[in-house]
N, C-alpha and C. Protein backbone atom coordinates (compact mmCIF):
# COMPACT_ATOMS: atom_id res chain seq x y z
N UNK A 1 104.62 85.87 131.00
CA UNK A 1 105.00 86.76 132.07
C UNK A 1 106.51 86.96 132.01
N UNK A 2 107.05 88.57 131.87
CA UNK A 2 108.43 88.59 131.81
C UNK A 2 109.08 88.17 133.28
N UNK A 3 110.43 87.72 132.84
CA UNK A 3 110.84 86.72 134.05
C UNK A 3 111.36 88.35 135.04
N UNK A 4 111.79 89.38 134.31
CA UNK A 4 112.32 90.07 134.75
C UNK A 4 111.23 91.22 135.82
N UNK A 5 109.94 91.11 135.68
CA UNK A 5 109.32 91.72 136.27
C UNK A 5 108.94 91.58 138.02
N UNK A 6 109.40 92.59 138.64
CA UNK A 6 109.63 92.70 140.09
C UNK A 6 108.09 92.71 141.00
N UNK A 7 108.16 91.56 141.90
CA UNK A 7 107.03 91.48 142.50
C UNK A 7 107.10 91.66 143.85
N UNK A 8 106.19 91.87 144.78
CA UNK A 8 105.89 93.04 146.04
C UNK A 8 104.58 92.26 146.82
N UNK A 9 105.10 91.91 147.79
CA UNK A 9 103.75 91.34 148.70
C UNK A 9 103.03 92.90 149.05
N UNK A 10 101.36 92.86 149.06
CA UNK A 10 100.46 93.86 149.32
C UNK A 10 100.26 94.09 150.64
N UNK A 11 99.29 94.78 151.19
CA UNK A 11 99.49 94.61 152.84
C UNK A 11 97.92 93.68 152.69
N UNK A 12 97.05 93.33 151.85
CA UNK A 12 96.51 92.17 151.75
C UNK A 12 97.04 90.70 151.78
N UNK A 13 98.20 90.61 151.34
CA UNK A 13 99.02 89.48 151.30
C UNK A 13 99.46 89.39 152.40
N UNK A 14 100.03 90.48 153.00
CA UNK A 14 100.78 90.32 154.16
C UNK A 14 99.41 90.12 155.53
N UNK A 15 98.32 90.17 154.98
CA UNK A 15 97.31 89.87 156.20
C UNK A 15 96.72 88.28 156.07
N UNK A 16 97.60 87.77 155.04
CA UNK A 16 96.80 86.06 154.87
C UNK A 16 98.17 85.73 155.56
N UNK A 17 99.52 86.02 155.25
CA UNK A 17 100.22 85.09 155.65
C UNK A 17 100.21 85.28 157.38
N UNK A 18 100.01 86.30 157.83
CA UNK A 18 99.72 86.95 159.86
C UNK A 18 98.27 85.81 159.99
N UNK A 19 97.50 86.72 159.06
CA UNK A 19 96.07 85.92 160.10
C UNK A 19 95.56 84.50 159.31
N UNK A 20 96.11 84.58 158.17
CA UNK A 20 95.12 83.32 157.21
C UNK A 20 93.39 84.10 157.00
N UNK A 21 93.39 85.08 156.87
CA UNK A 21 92.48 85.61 156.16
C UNK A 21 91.43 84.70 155.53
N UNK A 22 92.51 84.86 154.26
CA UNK A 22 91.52 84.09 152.88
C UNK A 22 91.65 82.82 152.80
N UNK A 23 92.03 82.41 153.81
CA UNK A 23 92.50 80.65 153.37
C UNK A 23 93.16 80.21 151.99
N UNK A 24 93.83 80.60 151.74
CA UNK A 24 94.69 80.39 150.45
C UNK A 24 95.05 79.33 150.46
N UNK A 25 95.59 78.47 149.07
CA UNK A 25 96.02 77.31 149.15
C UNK A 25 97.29 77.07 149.35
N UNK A 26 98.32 76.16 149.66
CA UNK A 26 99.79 76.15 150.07
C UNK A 26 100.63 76.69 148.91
N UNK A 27 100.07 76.99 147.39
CA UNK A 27 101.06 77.03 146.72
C UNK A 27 101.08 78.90 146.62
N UNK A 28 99.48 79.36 146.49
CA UNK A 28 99.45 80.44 146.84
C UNK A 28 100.31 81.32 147.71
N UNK A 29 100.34 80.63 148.94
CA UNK A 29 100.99 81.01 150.21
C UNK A 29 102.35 80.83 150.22
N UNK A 30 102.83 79.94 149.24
CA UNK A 30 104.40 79.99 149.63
C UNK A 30 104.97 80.90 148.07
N UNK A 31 104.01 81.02 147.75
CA UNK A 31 104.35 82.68 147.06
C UNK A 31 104.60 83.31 147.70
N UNK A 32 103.57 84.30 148.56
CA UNK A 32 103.51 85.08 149.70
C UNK A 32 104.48 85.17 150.44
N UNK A 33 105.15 83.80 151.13
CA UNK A 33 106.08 83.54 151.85
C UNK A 33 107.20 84.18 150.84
N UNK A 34 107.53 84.09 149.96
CA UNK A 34 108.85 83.81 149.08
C UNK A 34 108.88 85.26 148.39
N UNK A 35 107.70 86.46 148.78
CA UNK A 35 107.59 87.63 148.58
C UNK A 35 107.94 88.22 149.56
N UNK A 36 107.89 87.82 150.99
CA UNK A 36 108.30 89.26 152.43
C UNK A 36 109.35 90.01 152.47
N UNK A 37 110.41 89.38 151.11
CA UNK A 37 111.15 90.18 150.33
C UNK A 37 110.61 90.51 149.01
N UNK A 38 110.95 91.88 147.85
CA UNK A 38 110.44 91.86 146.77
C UNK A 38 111.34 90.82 146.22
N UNK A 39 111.15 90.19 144.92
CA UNK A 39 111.95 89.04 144.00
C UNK A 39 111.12 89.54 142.84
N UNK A 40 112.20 88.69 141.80
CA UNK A 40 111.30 88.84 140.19
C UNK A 40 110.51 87.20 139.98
N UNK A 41 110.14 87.70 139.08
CA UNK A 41 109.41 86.31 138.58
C UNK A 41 110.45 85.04 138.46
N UNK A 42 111.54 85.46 137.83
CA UNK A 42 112.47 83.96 137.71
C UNK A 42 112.76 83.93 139.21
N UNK A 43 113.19 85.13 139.98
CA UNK A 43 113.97 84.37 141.43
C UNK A 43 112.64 83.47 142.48
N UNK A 44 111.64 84.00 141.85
CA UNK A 44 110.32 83.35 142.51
C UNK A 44 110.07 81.81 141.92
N UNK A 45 110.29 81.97 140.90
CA UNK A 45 110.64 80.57 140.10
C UNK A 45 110.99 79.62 140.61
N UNK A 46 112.66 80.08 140.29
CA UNK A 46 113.61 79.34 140.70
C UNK A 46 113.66 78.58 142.25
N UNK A 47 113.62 79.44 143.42
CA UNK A 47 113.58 78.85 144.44
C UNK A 47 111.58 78.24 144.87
N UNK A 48 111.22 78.05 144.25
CA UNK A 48 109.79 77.39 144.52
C UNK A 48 109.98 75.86 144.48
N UNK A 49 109.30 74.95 145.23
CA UNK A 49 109.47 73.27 144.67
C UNK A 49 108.13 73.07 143.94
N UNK A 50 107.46 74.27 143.42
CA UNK A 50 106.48 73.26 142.46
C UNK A 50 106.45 73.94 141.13
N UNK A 51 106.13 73.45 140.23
CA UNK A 51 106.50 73.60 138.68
C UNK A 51 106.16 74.91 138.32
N UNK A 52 107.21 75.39 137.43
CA UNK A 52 106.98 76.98 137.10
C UNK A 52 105.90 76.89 136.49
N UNK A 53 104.80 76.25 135.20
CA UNK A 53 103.61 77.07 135.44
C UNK A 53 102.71 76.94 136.41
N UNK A 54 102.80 76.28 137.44
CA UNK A 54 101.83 76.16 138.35
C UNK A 54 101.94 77.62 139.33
N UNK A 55 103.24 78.13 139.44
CA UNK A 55 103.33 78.94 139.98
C UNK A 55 103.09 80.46 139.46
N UNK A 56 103.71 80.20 138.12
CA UNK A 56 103.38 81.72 137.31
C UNK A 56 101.74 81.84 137.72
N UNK A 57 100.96 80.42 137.27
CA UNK A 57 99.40 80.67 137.49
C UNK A 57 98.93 81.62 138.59
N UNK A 58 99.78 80.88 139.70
CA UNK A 58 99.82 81.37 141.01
C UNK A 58 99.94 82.96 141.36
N UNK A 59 101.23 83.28 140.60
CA UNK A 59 101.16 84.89 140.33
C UNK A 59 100.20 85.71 140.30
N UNK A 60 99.46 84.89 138.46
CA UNK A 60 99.18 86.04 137.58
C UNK A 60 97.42 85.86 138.66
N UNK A 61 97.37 84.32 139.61
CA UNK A 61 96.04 84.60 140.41
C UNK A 61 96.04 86.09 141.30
N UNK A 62 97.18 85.63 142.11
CA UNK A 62 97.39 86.31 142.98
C UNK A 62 97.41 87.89 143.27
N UNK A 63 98.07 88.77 141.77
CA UNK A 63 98.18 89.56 141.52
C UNK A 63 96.87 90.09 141.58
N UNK A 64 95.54 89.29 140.83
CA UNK A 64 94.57 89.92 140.80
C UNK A 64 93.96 90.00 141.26
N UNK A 65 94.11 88.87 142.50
CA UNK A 65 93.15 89.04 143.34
C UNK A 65 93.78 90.15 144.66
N UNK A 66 94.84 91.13 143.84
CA UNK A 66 95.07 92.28 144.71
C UNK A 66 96.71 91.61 146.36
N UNK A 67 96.69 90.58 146.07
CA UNK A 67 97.99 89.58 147.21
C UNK A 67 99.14 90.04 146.96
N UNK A 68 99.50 90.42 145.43
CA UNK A 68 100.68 90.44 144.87
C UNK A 68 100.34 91.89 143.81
N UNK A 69 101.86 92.65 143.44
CA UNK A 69 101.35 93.68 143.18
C UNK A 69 102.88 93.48 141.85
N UNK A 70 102.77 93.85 140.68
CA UNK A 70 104.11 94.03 140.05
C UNK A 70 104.64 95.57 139.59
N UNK A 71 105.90 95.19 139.08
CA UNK A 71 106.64 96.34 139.07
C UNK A 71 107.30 96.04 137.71
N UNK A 72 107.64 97.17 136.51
CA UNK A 72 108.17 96.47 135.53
C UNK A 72 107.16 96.17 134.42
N UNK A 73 108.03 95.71 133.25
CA UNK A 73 107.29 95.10 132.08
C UNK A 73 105.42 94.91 132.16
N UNK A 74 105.07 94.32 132.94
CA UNK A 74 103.76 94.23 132.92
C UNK A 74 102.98 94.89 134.21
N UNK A 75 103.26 95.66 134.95
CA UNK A 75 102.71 96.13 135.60
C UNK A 75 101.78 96.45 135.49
N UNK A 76 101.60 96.92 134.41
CA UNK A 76 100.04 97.51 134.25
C UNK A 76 98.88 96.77 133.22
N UNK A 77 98.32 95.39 133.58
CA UNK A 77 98.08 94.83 132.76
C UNK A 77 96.63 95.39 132.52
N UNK A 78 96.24 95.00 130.82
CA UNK A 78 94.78 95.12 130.87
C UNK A 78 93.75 95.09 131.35
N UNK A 79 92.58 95.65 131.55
CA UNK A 79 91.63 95.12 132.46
C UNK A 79 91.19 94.08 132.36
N UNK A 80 91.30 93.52 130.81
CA UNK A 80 90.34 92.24 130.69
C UNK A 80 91.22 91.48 130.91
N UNK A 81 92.63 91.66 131.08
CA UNK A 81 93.55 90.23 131.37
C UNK A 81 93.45 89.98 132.42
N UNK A 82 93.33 91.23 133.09
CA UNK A 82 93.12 90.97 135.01
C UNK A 82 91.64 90.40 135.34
N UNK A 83 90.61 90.61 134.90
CA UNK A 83 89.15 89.82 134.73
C UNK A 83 89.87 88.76 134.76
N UNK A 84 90.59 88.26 133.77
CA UNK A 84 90.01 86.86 133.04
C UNK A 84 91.00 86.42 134.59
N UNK A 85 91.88 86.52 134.85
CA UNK A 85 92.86 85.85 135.83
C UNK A 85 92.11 85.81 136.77
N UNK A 86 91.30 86.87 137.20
CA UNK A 86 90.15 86.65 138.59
C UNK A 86 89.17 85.04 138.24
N UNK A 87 88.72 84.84 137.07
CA UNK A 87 87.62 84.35 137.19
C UNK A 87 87.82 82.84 136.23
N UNK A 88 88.95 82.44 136.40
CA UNK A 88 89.31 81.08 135.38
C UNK A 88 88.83 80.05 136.52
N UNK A 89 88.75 79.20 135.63
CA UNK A 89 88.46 77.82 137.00
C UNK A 89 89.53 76.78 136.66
N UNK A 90 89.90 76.05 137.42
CA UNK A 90 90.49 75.13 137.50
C UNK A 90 90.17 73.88 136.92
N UNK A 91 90.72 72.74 136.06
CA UNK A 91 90.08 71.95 135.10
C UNK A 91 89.53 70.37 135.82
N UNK A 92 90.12 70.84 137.11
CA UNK A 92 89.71 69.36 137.98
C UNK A 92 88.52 69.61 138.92
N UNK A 93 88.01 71.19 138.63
CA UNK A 93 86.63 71.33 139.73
C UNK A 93 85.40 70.42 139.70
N UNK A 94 84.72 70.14 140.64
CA UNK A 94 83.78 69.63 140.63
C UNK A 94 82.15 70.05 140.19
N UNK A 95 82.04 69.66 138.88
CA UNK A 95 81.10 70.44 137.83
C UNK A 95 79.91 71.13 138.59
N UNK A 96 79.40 69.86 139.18
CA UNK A 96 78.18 69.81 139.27
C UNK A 96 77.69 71.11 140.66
N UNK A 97 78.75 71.17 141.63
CA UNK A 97 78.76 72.04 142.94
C UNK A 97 79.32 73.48 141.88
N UNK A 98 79.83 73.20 140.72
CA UNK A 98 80.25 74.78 140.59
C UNK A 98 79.06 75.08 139.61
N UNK A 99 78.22 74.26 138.96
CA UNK A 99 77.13 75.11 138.35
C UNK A 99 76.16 75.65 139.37
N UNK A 100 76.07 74.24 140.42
CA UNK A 100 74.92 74.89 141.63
C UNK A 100 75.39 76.48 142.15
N UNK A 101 76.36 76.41 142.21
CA UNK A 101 76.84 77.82 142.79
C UNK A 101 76.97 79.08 141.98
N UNK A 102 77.14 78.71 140.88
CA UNK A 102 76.84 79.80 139.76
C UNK A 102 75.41 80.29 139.65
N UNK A 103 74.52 79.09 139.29
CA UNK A 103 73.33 79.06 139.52
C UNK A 103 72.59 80.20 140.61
N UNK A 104 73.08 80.02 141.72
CA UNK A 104 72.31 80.47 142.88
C UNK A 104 72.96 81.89 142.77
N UNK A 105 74.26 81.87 142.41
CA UNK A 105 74.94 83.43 142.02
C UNK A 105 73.90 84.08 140.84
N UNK A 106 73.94 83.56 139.66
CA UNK A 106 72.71 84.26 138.61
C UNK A 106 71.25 84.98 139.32
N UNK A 107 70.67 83.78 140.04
CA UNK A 107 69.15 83.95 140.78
C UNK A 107 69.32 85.45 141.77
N UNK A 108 70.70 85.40 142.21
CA UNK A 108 70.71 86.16 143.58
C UNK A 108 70.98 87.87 142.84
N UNK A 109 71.74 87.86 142.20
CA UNK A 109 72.27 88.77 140.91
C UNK A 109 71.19 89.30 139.98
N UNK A 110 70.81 88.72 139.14
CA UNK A 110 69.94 89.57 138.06
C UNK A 110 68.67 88.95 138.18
N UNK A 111 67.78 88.55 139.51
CA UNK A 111 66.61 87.72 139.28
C UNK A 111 65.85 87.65 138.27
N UNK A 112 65.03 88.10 138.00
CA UNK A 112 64.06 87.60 137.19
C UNK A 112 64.54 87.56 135.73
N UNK A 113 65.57 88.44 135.37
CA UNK A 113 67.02 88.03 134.26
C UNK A 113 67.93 87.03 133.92
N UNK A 114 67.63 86.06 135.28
CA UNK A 114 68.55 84.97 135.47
C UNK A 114 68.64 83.94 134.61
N UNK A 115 67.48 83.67 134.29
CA UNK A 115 67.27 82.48 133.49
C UNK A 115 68.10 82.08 132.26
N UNK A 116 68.38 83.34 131.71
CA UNK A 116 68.92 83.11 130.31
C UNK A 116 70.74 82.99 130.50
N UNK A 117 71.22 82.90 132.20
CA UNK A 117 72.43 83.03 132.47
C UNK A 117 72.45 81.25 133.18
N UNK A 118 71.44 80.94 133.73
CA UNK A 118 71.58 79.57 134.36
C UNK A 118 71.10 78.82 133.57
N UNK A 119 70.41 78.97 132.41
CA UNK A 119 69.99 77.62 131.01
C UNK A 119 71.99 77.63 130.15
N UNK A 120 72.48 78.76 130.43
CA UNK A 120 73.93 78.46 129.61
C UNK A 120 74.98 77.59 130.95
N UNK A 121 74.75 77.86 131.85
CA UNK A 121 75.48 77.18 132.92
C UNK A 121 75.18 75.74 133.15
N UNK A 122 73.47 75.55 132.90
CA UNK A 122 73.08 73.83 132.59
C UNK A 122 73.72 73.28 131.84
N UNK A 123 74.39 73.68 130.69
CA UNK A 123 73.68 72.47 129.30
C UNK A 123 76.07 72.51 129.30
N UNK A 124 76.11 73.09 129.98
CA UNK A 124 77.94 73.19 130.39
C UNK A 124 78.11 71.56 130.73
N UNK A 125 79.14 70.72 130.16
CA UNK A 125 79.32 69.15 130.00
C UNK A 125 81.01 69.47 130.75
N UNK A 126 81.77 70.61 130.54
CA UNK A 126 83.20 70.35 131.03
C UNK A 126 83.32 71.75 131.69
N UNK A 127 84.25 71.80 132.39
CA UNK A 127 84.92 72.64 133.34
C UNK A 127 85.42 73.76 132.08
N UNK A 128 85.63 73.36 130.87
CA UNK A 128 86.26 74.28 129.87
C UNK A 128 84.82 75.17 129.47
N UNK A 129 83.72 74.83 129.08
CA UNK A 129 82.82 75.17 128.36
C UNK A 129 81.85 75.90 129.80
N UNK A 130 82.33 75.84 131.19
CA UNK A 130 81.70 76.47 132.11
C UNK A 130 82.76 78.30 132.57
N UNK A 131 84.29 77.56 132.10
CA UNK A 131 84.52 78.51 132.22
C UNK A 131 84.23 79.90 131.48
N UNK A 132 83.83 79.53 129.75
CA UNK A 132 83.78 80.11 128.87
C UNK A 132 82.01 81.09 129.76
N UNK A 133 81.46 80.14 130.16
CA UNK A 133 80.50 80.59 130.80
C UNK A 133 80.67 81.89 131.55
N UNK A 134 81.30 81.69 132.78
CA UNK A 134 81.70 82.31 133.45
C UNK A 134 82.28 83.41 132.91
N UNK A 135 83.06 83.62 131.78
CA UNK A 135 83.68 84.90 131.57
C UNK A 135 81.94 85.78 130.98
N UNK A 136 80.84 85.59 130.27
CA UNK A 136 79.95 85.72 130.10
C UNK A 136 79.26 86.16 131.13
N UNK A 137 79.17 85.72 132.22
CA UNK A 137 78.67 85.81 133.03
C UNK A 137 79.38 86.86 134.40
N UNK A 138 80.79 87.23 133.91
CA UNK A 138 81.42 88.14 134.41
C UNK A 138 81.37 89.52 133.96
N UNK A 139 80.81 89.55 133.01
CA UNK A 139 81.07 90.83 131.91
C UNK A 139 79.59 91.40 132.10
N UNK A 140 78.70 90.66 131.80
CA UNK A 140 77.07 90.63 132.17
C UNK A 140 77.08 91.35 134.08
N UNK A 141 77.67 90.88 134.64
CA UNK A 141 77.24 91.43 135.94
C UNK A 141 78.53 92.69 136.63
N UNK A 142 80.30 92.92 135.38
CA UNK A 142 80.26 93.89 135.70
C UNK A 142 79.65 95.08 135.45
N UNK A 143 78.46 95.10 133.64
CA UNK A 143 77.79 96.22 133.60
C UNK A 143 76.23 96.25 134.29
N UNK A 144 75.52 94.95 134.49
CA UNK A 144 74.47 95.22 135.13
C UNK A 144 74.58 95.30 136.89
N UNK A 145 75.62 94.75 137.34
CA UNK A 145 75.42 94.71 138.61
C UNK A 145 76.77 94.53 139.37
N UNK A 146 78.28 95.67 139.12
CA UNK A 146 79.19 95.62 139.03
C UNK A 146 79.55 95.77 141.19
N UNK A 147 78.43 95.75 141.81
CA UNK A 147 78.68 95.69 143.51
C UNK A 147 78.61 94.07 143.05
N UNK A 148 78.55 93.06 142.63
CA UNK A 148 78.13 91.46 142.53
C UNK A 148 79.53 91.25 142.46
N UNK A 149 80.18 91.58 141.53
CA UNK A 149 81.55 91.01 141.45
C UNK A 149 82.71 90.34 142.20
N UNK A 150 82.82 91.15 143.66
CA UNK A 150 83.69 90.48 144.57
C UNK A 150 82.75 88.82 145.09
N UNK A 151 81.70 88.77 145.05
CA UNK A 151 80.61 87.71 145.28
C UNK A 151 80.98 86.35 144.47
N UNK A 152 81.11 87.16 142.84
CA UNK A 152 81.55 86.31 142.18
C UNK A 152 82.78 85.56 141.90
N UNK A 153 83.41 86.24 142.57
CA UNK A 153 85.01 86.03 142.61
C UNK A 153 85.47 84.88 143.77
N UNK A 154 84.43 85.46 144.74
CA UNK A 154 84.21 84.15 145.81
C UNK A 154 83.82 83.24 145.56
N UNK A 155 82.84 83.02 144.97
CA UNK A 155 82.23 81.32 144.25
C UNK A 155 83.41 80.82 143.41
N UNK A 156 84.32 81.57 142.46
CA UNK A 156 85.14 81.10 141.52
C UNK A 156 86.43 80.84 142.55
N UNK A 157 86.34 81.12 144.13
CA UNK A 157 87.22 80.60 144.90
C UNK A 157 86.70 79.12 145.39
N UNK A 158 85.73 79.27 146.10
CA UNK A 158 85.40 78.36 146.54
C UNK A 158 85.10 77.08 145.37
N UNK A 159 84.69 77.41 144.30
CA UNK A 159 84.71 76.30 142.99
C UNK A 159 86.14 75.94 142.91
N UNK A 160 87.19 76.77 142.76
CA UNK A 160 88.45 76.19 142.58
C UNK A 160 88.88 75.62 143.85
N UNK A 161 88.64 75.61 144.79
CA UNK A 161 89.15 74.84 145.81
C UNK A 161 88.43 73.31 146.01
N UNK A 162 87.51 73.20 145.12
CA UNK A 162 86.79 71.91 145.48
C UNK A 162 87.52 71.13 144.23
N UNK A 163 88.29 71.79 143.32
CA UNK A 163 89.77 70.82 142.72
C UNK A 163 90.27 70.20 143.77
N UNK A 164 91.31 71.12 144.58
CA UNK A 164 92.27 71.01 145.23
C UNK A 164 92.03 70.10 146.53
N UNK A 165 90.58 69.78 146.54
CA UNK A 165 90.11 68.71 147.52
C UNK A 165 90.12 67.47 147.05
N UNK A 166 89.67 67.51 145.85
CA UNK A 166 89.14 66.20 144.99
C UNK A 166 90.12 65.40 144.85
């Protein structure tokens, strides 16, 4: 991410930090906070207390999930880079609650299609080899069933927050 690229709280952003909306996590949010002015990526950096990639992460989440908006060098990123930033998981989630939830996402999504999306989500041993899942399983339901997506984006919230509990 260029350091020089200018970032812009959304009026989505600006409705988590008023109401707490989305329940975001603190590092999320003191993005947000550290946006009610525009800044670039280094001045966002720089004055943050938690480690620049934790925060770039934070960004390039944020951005896609529509919180944060850029200006500059990358503004206009790919679609599939913006996918993949929606739908990564976190490497400390808790496996077993994020396959159940994938799971019940497949069944609810492509029923009687499902099967061949929740036998690849079983036999998943790490958070790495589920995510790989998941991008599979993102691409599959933006052409068969592309109203599912914000759905899915929610489970890949609520999966990443059961890190940030653990």
């Amino acid at each position: 991410m260029e350091a020089s690229t200018r970032l812009s709280i959304t009026a989505k952003g600006e409705d988590e930090l008023k109401h707490r909306l989305y329940k975001l996590s603190i590092r999320k949010r003191s993005v947000l906070v550290s946006l009610e002015t525009p800044h670039t990526v280094a001045q966002v950096v720089e004055r943050s207390v938690f480690q620049e990639d934790e925060i770039l992460d934070e960004i390039r989440t944020l951005t896609g999930e529509g919180f944060v908006t850029m200006e500059g060098a990358e503004a206009s990123p790919r679609h599939g880079d913006q996918q993949r930033g929606r739908f990564e998981l976190n490497d400390a989630i808790v496996l077993s609650e994020a396959k159940y939830l994938l799971i019940d996402f497949c069944v609810d999504s492509f029923g009687t299609h499902a099967q061949t999306f929740a036998d690849g989500i079983r036999v998943c041993k790490t958070a790495e080899s589920l995510a790989r899942s998941v991008e599979t399983l993102a691409k599959a339901a933006e052409k068969q069933c592309p109203d599912r997506l914000p759905a899915l984006f929610k489970i890949i919230q609520e999966i990443n927050e059961t890190a940030e509990q653990a």
